[in-house]
Protein backbone atom coordinates (compact mmCIF):
# COMPACT_ATOMS: atom_id res chain seq x y z
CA UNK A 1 82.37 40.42 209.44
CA UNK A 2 83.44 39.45 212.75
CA UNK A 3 84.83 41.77 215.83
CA UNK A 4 88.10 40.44 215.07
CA UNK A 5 88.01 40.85 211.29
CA UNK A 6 86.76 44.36 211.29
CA UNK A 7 89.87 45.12 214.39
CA UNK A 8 91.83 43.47 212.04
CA UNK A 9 90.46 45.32 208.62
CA UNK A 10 90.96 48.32 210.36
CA UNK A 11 94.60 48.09 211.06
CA UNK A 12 95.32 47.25 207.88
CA UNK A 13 95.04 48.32 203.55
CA UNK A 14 92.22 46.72 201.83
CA UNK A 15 93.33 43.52 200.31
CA UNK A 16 93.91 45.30 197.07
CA UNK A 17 96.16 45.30 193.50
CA UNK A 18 97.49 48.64 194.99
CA UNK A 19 98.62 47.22 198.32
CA UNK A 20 99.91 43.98 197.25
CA UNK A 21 102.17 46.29 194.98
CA UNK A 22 102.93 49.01 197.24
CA UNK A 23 106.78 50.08 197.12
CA UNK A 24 107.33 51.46 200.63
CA UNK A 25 106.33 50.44 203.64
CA UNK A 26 105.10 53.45 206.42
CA UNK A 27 104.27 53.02 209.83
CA UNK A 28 103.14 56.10 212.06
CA UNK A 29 102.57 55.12 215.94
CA UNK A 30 99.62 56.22 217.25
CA UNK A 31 99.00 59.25 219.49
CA UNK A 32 100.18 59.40 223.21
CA UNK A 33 100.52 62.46 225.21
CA UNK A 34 99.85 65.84 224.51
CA UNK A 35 100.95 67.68 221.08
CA UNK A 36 100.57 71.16 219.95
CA UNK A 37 100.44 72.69 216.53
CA UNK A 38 99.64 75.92 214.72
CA UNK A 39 96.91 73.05 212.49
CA UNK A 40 95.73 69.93 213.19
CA UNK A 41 94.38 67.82 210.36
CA UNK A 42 91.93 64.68 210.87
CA UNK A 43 92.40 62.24 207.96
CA UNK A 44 94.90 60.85 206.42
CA UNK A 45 94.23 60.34 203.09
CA UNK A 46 94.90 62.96 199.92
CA UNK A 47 92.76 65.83 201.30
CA UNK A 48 94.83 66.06 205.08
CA UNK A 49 97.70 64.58 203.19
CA UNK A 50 97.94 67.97 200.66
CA UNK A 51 97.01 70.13 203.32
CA UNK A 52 99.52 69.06 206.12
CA UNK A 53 102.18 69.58 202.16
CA UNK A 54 100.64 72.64 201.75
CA UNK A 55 100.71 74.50 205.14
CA UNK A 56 103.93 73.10 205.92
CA UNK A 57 105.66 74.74 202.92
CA UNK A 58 104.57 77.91 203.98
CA UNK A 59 105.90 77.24 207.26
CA UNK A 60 103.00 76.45 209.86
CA UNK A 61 103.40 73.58 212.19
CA UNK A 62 100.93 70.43 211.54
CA UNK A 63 99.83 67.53 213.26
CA UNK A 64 97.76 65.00 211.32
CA UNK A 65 95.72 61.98 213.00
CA UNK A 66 94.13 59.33 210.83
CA UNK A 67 91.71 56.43 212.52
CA UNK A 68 93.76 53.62 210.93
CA UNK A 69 96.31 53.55 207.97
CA UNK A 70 97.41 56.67 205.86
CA UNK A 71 95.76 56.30 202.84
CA UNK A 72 92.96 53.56 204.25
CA UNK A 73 90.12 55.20 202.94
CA UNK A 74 89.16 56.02 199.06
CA UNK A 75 92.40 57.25 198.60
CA UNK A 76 94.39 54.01 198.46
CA UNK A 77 91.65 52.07 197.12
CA UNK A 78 90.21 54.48 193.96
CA UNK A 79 90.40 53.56 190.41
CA UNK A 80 93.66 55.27 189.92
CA UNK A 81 92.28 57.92 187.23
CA UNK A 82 93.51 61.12 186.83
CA UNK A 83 91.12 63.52 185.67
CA UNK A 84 90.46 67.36 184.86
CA UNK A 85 88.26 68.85 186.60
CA UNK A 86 86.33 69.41 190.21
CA UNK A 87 82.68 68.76 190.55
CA UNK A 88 80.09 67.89 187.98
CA UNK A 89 77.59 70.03 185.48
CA UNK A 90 79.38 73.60 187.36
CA UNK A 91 77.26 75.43 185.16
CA UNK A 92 74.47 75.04 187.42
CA UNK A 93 76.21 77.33 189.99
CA UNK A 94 76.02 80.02 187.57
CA UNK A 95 73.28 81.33 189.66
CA UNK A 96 75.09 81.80 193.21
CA UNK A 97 78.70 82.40 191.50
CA UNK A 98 78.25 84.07 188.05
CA UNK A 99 79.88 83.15 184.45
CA UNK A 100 83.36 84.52 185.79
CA UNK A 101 83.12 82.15 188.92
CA UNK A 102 82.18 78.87 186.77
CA UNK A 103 84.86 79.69 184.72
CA UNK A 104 87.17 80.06 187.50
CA UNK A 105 85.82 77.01 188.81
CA UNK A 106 86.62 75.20 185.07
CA UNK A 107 90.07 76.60 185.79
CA UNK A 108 91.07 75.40 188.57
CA UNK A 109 89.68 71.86 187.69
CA UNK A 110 92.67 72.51 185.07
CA UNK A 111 95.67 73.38 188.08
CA UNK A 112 94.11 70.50 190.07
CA UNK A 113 95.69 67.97 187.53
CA UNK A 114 98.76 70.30 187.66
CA UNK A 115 99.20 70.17 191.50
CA UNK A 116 99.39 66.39 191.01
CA UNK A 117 102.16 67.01 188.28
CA UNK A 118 103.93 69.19 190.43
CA UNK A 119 103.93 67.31 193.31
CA UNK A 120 105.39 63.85 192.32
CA UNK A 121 107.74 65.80 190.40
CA UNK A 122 109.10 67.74 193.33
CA UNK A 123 108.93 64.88 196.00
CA UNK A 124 110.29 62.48 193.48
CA UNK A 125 107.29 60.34 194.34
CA UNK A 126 107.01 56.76 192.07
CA UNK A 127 103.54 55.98 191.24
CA UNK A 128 103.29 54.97 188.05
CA UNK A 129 101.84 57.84 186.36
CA UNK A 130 100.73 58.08 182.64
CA UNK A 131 99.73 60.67 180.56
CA UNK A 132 96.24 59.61 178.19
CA UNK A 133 92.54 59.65 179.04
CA UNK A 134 89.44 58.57 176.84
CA UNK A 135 86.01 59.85 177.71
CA UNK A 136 84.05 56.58 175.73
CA UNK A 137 80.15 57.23 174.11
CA UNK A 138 77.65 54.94 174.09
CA UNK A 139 75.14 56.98 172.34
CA UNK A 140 74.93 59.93 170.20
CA UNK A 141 74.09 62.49 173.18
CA UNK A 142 77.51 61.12 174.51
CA UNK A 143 79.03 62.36 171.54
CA UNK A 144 77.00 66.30 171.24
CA UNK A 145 78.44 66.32 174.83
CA UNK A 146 81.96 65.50 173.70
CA UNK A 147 81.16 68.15 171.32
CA UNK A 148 80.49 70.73 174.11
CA UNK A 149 83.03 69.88 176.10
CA UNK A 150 85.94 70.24 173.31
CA UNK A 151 84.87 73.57 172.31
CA UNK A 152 84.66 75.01 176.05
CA UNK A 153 87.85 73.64 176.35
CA UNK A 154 89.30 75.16 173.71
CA UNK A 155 87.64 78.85 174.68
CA UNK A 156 88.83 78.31 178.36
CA UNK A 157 92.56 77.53 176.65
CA UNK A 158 93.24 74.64 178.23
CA UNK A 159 97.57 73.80 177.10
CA UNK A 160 97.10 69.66 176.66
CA UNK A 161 96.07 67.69 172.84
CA UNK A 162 92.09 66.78 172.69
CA UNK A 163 90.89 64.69 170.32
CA UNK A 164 87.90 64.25 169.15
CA UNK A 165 87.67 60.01 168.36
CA UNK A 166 84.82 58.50 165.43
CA UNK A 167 83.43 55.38 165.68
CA UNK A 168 85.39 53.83 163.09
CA UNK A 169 88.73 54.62 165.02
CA UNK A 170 87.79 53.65 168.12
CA UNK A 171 89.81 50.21 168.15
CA UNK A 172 92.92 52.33 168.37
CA UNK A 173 91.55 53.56 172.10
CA UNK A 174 89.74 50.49 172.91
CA UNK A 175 89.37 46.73 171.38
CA UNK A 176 85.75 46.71 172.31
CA UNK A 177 82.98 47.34 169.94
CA UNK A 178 80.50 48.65 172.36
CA UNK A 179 81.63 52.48 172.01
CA UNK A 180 80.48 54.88 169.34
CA UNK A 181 83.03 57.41 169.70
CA UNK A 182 85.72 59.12 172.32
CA UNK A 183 87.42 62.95 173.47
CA UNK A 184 90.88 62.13 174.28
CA UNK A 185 92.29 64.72 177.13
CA UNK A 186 96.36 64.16 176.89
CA UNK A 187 96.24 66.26 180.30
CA UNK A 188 94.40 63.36 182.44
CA UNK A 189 96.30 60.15 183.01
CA UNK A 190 96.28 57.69 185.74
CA UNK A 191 98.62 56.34 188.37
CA UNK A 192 98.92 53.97 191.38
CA UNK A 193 97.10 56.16 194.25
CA UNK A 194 98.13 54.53 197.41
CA UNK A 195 102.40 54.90 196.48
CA UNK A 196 101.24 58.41 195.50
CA UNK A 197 99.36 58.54 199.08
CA UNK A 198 102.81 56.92 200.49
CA UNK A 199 104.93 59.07 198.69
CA UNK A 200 103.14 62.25 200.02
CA UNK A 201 103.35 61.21 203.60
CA UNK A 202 106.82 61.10 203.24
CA UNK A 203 107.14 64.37 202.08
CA UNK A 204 104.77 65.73 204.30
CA UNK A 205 106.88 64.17 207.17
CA UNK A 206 110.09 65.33 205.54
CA UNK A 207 108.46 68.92 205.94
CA UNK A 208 108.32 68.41 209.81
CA UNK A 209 104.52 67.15 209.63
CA UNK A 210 103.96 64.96 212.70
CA UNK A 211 101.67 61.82 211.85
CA UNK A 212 99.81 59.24 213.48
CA UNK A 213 98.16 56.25 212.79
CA UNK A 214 95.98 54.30 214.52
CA UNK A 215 94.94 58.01 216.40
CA UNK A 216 90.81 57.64 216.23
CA UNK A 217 89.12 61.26 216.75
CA UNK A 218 86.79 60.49 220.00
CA UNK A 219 86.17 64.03 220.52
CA UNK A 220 86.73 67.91 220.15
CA UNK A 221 86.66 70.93 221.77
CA UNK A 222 85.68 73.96 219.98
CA UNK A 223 87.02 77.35 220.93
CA UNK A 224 89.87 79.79 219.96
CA UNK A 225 92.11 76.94 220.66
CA UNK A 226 90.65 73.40 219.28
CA UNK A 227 91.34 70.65 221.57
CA UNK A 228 91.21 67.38 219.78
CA UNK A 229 91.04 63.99 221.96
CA UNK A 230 92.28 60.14 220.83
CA UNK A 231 91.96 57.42 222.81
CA UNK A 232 95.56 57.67 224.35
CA UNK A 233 96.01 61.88 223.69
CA UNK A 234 95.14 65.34 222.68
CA UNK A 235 96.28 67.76 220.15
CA UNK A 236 95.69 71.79 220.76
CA UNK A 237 95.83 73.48 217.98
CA UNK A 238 94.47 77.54 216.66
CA UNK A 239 92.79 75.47 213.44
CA UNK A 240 91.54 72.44 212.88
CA UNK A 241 90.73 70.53 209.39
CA UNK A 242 88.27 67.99 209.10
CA UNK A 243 89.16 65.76 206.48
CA UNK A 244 87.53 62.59 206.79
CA UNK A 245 85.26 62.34 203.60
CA UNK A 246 83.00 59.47 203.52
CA UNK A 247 83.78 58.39 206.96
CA UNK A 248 83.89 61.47 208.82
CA UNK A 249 80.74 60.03 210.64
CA UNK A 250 79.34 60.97 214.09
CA UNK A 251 82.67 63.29 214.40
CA UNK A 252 80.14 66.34 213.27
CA UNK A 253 76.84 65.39 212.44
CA UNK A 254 75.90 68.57 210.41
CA UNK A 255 79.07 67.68 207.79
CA UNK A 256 78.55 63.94 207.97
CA UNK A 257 74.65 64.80 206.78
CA UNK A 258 76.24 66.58 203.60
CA UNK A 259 77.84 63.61 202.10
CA UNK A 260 77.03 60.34 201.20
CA UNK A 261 79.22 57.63 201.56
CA UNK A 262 78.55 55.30 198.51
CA UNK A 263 80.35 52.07 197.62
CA UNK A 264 82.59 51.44 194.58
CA UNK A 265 84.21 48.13 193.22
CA UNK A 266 87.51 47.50 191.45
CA UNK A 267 88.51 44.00 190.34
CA UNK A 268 92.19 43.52 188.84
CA UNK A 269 92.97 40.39 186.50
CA UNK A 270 96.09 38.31 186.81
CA UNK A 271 98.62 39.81 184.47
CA UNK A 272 97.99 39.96 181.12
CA UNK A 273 100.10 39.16 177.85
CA UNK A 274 101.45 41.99 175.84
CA UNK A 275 99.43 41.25 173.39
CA UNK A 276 96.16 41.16 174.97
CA UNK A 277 96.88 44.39 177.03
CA UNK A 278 98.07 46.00 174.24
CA UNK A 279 94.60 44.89 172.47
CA UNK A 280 92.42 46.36 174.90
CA UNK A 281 93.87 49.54 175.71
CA UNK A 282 96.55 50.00 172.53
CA UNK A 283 97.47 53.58 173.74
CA UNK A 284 97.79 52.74 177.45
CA UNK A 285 94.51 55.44 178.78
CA UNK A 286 92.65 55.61 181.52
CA UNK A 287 88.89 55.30 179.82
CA UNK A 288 85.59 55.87 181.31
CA UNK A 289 82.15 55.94 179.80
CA UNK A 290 78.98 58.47 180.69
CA UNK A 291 76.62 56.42 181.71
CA UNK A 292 75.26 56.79 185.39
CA UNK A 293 76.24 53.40 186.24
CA UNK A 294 79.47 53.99 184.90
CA UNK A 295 82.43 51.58 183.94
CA UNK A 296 85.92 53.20 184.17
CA UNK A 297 89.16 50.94 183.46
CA UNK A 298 92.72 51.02 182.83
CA UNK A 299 95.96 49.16 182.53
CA UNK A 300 98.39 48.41 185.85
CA UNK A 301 101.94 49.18 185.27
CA UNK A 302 102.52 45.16 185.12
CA UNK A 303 99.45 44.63 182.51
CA UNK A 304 96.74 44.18 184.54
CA UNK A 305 92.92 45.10 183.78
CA UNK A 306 91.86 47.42 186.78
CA UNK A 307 88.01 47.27 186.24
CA UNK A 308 86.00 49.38 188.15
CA UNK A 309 82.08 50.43 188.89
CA UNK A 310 79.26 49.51 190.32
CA UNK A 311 78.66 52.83 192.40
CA UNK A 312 75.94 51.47 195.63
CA UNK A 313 73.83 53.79 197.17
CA UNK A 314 72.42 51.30 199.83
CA UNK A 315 75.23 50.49 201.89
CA UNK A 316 75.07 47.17 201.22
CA UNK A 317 78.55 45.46 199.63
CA UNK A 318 78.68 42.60 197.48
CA UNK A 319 78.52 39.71 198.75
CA UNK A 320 81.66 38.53 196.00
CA UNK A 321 82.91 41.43 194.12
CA UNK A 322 84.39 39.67 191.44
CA UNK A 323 81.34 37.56 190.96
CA UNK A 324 79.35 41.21 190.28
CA UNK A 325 82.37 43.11 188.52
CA UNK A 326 83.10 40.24 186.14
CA UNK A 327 80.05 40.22 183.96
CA UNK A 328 80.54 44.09 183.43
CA UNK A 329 83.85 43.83 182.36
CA UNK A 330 83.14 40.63 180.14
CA UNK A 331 80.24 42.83 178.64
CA UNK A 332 83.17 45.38 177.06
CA UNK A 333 85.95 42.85 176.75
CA UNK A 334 84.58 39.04 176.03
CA UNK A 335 87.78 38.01 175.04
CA UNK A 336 89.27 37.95 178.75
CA UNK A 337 86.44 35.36 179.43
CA UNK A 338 89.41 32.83 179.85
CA UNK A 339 91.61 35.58 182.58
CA UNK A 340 92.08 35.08 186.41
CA UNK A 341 91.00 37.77 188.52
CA UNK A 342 93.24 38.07 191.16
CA UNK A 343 92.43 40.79 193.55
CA UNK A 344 88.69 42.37 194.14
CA UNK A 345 87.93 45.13 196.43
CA UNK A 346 85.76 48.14 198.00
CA UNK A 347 85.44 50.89 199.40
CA UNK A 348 83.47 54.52 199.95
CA UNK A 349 83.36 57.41 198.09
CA UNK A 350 82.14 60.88 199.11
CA UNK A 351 79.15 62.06 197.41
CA UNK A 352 77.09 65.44 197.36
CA UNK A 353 73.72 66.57 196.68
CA UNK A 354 74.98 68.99 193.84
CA UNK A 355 78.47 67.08 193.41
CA UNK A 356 80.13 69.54 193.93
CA UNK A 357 83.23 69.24 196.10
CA UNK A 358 82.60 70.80 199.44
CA UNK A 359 85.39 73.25 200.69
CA UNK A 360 84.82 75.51 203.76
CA UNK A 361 84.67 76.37 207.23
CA UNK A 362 81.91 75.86 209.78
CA UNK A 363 79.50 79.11 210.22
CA UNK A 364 79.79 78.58 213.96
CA UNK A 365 83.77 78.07 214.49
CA UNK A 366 85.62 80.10 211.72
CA UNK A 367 89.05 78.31 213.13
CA UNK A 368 87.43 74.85 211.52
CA UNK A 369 87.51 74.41 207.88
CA UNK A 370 86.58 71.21 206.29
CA UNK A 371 87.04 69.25 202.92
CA UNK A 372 84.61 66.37 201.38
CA UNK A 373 81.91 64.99 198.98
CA UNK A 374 84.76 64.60 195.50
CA UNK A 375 81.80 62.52 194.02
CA UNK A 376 84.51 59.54 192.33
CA UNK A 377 86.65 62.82 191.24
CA UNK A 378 88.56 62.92 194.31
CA UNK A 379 92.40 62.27 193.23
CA UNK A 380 92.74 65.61 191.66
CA UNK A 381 89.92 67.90 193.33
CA UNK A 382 91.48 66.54 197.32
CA UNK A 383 94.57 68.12 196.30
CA UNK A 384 92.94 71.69 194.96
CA UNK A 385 91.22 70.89 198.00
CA UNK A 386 94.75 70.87 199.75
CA UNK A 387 96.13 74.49 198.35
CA UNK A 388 92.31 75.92 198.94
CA UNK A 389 92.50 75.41 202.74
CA UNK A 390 96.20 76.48 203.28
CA UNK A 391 95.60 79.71 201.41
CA UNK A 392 92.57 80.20 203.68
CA UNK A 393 94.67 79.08 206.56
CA UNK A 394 97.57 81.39 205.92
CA UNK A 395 95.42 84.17 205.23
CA UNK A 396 95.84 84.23 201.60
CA UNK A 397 92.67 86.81 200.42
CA UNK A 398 92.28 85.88 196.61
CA UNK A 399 88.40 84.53 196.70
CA UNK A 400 89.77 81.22 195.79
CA UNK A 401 88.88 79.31 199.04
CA UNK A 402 85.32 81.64 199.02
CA UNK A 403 84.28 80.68 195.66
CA UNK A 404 83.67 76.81 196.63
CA UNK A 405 82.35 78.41 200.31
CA UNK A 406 79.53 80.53 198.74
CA UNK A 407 78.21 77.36 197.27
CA UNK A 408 74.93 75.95 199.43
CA UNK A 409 75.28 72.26 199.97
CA UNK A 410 71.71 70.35 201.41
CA UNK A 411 71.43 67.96 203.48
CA UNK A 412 70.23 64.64 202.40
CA UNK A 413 67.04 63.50 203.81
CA UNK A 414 66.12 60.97 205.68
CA UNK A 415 68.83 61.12 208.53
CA UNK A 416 71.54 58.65 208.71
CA UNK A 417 69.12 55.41 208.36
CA UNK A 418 67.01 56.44 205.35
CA UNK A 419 69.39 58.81 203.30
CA UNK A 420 70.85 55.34 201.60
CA UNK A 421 67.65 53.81 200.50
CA UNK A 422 66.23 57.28 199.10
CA UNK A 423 68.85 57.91 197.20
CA UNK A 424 69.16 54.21 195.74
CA UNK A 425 65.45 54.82 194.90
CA UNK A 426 66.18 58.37 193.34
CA UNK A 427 69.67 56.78 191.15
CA UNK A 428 67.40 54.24 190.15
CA UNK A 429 65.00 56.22 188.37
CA UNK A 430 67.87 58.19 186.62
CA UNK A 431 69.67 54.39 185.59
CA UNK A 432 66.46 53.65 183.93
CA UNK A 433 66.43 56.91 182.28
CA UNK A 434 69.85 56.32 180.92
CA UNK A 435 68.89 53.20 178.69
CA UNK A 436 67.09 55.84 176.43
């Protein structure tokens, strides 16, 4: 990629399905001067986005700066999926949190879906969103998990239909015959996630947030009163959020060391006949399937296939995403062989050592709190994320914000060069594991 391409990449959406079919158009100028807010947020996507919502509504005064577009990163470019949850396995912080905190933790996975609800109801936001999700097996130990998860479920009370699916019903989820079975969730769905991004900027601005674009962090000063420098201005602020995810960078070392950015692929065919969409997905869900390298798909709102995998851990792109993504979707639907793909694209997802999301504040500047590392479950867990760090903010005691604080994140090894390659190396071994 050239100088000018990559000036020119980052002024602008990924050449994606989602902005192609975006239904407003935002533009935030970039910072000049001097600003001052009760918070200031760094990141534009769904984590500052929520926040900036969140502290607004209870009344505190936000200024929000994002490097290029709002909603640039992985939250106009994700898969779209809507899923319960936050974090993956929880029961291994059992240890450090106790049964009561996992649960707790199950919970709010549960209201982070419901914060979603709630807020494209209240902001009137269009984005598409559909109720129906389809966890797909490919082996029996699929299934016994299905099996677990239903019955926690069910003893946690969570309010939305499960069903458990059999292999011989499967073709009313799916019309492929590569799955063995399915737990439908009526409570996950999917939707378009950069009008949802677009939609919550608006709101957030209707709230009195002040946005910019273009508004690159180059630097901050730390004290009782933050001090946070663009290019062409400052913002001072009493707290400061850092909510850059996968491309928070060289902005704070220590954070950036906790999360891994890893890339993800999505390629969208041309728009499909009735028929045909309604043969692949006949109930209109989001689906995914459990293996490592994992394959997670849906219909767009104008019968598209969004197909979408391929999680690298070497930093390395594709050289032709569609050339890499096709085969893999052929592989579960063969009778597309024949369909256009129209759009292809990347981008970076936030991953942890323990995958769990990380929610805090820095041990050495309690007026800095930061959000990252959603592991591909970001959509739902940036906006718990979001009502996590204005409770803190506000000074809402509840242990809500502390439960996800108590939780010890590593950092990866290697430094910035070799963290990549180790971890390709270590999600290697556990692909290979996964064909048995």
């Amino acid at each position: 990629m050239t100088t000018r391409q990559s000036a020119a990449h980052a002024q602008n959406h990924a050449p994606s399905y989602y902005a192609a079919s975006a239904n407003r158009t935002l533009a935030f100028a970039p910072l000049q001067g001097e600003q001052q807010a009760d918070v200031c947020i760094v990141g534009g996507g769904f984590s500052g986005l929520n926040t900036a919502i969140e502290l607004a509504e209870r009344g505190l005064s936000v200024v929000l700066l994002e490097a290029h577009r709002i909603g640039w990163g992985a939250s106009g470019r994700n898969g779209g999926q809507l899923i319960r949850g936050v974090g993956h396995d929880v029961e291994q912080f059992q240890p450090v949190l106790g049964d009561d905190g996992v649960d707790n933790l199950k919970r709010m996975g549960f209201e982070a879906v419901d914060i979603v609800r709630q807020r494209i109801e209240r902001y009137a936001i269009e984005c598409d969103l559909t109720w129906g999700y389809c966890d797909l097996a490919t082996k029996q130990r699929h299934l016994d998990g299905f099996e677990a998860d239903y019955a926690d479920l069910k003893r946690l009370g969570y309010p939305h239909p499960l069903k458990r699916v059999a292999k011989e019903d499967m073709h009313e989820v799916i019309g492929s015959d590569r799955y063995v079975g399915g737990l439908i969730d009526m409570g996950s769905g999917h939707l378009h996630p950069l009008n949802l991004a677009l939609g919550e900027a608006a709101a957030a601005q209707s709230l009195g947030v002040r946005l910019f674009e273009q508004s690159a962090v180059e630097r901050i000063e730390y004290g009782s009163q933050v001090q946070v420098h663009t290019a062409q201005g400052s913002v001072r602020a009493g707290q400061l959020v850092l909510a850059c995810n996968a491309y928070l960078g060289a902005l704070h070392k220590s954070l950036s060391g906790k999360v891994l950015p890893a890339g993800s692929y999505i390629i969208a065919t041309e728009p499909l006949p009735m028929t045909v969409a309604n043969e692949l997905l006949p109930q209109n869900m989001a689906v995914c399937d459990q293996r490592v390298a994992l394959d997670y798909f849906r219909l767009s709102a104008d019968g598209r296939l969004l197909f979408g995998g391929a999680c690298h851990y070497s930093g390395r792109d594709p050289k032709d995403i569609a050339g890499y993504m096709r085969p893999k979707m052929l592989e579960v639907f063969p009778q597309l062989e024949g369909s256009q793909i129209d759009f292809q694209w990347g981008g970076m997802i936030g991953i942890g050592a323990n995958r769990l999301p990380q929610i805090g504040r820095l041990p050495d500047h309690a007026n800095v709190f930061y959000a990252q590392a959603y592991a591909g479950h970001g959509l739902n867990a940036t906006h718990l994320a979001g009502r996590l760090l204005a409770e803190a903010i506000s000074g809402q005691v509840d242990g809500r914000f502390d439960l996800f604080a108590r939780v010890p994140h590593p950092t990866f090894p290697g430094g910035q060069r070799l963290r990549s390659p180790l971890l390709a190396l270590g999600m290697l071994w556990h692909r290979l594991k996964d064909q048995f």
